[in-house]
N, C-alpha and C. Protein backbone atom coordinates (compact mmCIF):
# COMPACT_ATOMS: atom_id res chain seq x y z
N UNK A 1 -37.25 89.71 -75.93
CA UNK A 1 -37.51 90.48 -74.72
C UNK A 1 -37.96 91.89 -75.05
N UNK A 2 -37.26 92.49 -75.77
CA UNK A 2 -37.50 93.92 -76.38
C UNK A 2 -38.49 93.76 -77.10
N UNK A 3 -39.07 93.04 -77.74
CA UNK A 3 -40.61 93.08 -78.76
C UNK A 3 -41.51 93.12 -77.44
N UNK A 4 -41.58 91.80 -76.65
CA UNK A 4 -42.03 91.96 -75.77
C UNK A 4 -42.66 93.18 -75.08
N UNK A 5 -41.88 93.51 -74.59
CA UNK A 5 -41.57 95.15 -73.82
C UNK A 5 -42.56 96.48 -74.63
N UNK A 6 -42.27 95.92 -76.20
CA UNK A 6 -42.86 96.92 -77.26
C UNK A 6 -44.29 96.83 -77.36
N UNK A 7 -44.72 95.37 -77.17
CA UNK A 7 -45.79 95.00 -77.94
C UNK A 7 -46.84 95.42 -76.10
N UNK A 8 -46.11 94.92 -74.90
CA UNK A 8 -46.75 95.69 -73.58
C UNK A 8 -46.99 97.34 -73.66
N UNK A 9 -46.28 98.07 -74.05
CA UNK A 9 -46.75 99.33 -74.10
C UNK A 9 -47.32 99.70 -74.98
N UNK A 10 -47.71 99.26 -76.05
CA UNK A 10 -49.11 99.69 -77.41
C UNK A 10 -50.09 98.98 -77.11
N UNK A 11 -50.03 97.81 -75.82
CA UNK A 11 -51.42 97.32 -75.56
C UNK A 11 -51.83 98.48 -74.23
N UNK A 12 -50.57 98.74 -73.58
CA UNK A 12 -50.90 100.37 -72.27
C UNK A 12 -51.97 101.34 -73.29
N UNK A 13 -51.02 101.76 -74.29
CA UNK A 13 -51.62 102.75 -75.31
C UNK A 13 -52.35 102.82 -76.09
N UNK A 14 -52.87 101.79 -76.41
CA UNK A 14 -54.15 101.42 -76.77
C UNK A 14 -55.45 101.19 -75.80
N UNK A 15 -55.41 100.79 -74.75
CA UNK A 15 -55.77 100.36 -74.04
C UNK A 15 -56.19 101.95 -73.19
N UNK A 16 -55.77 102.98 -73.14
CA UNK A 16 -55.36 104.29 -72.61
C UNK A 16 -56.21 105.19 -73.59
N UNK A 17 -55.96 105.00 -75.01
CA UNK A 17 -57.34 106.06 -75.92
C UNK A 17 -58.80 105.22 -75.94
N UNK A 18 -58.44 103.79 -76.17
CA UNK A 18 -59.77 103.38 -75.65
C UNK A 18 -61.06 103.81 -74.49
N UNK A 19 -60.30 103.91 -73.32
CA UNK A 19 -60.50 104.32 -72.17
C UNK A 19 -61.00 105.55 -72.07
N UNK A 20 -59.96 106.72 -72.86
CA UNK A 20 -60.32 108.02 -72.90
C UNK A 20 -61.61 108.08 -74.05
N UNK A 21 -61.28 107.47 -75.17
CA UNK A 21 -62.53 108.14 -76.02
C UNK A 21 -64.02 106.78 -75.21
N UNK A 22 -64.24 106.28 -74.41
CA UNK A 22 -65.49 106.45 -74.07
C UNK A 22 -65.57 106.66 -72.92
N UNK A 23 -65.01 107.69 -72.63
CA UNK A 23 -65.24 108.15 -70.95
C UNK A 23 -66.49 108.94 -71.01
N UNK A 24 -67.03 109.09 -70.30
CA UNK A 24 -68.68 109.49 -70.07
C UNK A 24 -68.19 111.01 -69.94
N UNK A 25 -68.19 112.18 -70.47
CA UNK A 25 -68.28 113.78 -70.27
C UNK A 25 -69.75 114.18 -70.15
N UNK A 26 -69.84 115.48 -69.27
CA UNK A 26 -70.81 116.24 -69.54
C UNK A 26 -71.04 116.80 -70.61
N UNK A 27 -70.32 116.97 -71.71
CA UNK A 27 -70.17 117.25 -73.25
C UNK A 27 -71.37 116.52 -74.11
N UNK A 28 -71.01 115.19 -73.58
CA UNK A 28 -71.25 113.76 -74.09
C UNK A 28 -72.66 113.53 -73.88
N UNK A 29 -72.63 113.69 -72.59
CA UNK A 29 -73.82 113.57 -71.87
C UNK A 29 -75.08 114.83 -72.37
N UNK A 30 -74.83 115.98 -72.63
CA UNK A 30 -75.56 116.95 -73.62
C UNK A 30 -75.89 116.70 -74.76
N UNK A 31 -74.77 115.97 -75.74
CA UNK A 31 -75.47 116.33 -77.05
C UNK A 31 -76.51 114.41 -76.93
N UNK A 32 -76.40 113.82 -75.94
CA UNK A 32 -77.01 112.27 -76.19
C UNK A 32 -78.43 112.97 -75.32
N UNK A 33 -78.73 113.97 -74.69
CA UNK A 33 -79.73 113.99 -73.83
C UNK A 33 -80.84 114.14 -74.46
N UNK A 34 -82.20 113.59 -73.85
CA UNK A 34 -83.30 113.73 -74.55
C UNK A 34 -84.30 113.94 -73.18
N UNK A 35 -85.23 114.88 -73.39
CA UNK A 35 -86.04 115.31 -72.97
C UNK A 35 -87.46 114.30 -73.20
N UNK A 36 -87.41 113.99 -71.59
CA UNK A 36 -88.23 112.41 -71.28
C UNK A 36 -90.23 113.30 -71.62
N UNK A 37 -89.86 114.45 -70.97
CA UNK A 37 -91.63 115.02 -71.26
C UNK A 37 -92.33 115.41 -72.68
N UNK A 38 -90.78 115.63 -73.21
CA UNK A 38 -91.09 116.44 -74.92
C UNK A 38 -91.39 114.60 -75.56
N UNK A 39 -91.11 113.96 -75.15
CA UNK A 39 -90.96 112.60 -75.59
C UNK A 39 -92.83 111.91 -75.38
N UNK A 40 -92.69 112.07 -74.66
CA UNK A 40 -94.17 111.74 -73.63
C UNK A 40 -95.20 112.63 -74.70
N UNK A 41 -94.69 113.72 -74.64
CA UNK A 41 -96.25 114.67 -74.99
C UNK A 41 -95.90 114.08 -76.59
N UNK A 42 -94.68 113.95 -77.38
CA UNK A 42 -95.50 113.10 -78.86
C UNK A 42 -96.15 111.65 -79.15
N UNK A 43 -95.70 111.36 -77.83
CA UNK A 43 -96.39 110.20 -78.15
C UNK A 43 -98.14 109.90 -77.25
N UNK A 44 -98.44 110.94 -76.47
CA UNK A 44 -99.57 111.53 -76.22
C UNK A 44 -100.19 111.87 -77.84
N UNK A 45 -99.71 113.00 -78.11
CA UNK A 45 -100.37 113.80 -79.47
C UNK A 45 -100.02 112.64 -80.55
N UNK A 46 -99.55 111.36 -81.09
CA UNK A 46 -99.36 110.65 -81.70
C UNK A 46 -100.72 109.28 -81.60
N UNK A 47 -100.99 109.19 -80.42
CA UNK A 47 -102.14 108.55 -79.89
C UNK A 47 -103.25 109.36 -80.01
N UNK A 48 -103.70 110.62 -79.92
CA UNK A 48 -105.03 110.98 -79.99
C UNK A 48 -105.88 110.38 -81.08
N UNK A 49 -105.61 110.32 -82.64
CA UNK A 49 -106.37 109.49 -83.43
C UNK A 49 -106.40 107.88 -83.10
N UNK A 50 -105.76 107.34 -81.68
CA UNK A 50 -106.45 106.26 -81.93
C UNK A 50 -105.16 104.91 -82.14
N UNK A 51 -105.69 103.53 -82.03
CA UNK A 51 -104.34 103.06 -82.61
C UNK A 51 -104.40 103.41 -84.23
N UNK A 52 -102.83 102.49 -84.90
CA UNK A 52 -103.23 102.87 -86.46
C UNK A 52 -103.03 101.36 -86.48
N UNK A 53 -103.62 101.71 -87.76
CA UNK A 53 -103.35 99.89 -88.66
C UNK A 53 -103.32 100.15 -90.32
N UNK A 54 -103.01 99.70 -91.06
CA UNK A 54 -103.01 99.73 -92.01
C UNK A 54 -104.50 99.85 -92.73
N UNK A 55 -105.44 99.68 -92.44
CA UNK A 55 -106.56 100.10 -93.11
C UNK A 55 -106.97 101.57 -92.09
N UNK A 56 -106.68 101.70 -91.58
CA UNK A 56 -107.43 103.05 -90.93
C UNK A 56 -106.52 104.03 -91.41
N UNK A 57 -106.52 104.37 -92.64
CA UNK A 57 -105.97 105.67 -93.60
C UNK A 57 -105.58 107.00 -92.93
N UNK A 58 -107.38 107.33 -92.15
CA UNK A 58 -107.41 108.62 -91.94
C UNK A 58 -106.40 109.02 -90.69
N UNK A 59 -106.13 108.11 -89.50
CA UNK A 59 -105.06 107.92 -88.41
C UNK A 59 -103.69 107.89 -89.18
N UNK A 60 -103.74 107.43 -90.14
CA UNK A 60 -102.25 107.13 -90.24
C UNK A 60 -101.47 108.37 -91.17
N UNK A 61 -102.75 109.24 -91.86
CA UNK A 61 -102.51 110.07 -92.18
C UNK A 61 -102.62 111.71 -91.46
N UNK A 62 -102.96 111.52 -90.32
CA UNK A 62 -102.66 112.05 -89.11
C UNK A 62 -101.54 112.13 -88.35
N UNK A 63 -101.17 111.07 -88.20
CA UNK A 63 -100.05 110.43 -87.62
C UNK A 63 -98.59 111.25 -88.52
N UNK A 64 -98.84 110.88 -89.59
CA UNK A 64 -97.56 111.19 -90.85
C UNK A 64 -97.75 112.81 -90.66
N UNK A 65 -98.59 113.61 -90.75
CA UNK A 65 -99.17 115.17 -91.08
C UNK A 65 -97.91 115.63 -89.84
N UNK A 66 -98.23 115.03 -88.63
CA UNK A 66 -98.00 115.78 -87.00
C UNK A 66 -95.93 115.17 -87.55
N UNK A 67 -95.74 113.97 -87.96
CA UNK A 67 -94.61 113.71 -87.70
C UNK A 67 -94.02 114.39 -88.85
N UNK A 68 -94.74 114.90 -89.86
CA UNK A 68 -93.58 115.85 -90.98
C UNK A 68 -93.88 117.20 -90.54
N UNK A 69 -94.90 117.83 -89.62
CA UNK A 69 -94.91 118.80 -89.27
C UNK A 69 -93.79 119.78 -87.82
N UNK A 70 -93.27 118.47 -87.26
CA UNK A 70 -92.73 118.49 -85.71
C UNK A 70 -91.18 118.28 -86.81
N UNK A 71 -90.67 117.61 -87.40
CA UNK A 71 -89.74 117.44 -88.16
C UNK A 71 -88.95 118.73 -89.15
N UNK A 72 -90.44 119.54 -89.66
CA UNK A 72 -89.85 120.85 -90.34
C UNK A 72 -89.76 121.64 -88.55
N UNK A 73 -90.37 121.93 -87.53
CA UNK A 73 -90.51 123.11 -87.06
C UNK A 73 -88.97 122.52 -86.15
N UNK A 74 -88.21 121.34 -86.60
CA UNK A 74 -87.03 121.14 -85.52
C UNK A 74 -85.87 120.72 -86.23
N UNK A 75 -86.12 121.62 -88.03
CA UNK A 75 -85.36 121.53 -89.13
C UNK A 75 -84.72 120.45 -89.17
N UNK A 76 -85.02 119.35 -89.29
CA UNK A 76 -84.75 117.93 -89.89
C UNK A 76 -85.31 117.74 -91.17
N UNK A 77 -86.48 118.28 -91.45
CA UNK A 77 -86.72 117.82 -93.14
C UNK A 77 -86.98 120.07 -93.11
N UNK A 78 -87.12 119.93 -94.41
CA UNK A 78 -87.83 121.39 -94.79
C UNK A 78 -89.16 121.41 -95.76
N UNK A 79 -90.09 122.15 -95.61
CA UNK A 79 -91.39 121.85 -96.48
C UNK A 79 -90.98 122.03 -98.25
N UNK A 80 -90.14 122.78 -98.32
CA UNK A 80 -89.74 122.86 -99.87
C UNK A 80 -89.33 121.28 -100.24
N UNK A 81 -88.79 119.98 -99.33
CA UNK A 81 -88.51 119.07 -100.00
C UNK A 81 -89.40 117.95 -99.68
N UNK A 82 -90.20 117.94 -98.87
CA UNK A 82 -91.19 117.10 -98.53
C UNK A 82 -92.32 116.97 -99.24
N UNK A 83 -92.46 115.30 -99.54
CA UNK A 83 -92.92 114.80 -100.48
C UNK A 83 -94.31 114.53 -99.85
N UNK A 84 -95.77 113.84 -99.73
CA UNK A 84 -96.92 113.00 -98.70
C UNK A 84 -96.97 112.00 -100.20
């Protein structure tokens, strides 16, 4: 009866941080947010050369230029370690 009893309230309490750690915050909701237009305009400026394919070099090396360039100016890579 008493295990019982024990083993009902660590499924409450478990059941209770579960609950809390994925509760939706405005916290939460900030650092997951993404900006739907900043999104739009790279993949606008990602399309101007065109589709890519594997033989069309000069697009794809376009493509790579804009995405290691948008990458240093939003310090995710830095030009001192970036390789082409």
């Amino acid at each position: 009866m008493i295990k019982r009893i024990v083993i009902g309230v660590f499924a409450v309490i478990l059941c209770l941080f579960f609950t809390v750690s994925v509760m939706d915050s405005s916290e939460t909701r900030h650092e997951t947010a993404f900006d739907q237009e900043a999104i739009l305009n790279h993949i606008e400026k990602l399309s101007e050369n065109g589709p890519r394919s594997i033989a069309d070099k000069a697009s794809n090396r376009a493509a790579l230029e804009y995405l290691i360039a948008e990458s240093e100016k939003y310090g995710v890579i830095s030009g001192d370690t970036t390789e082409v």
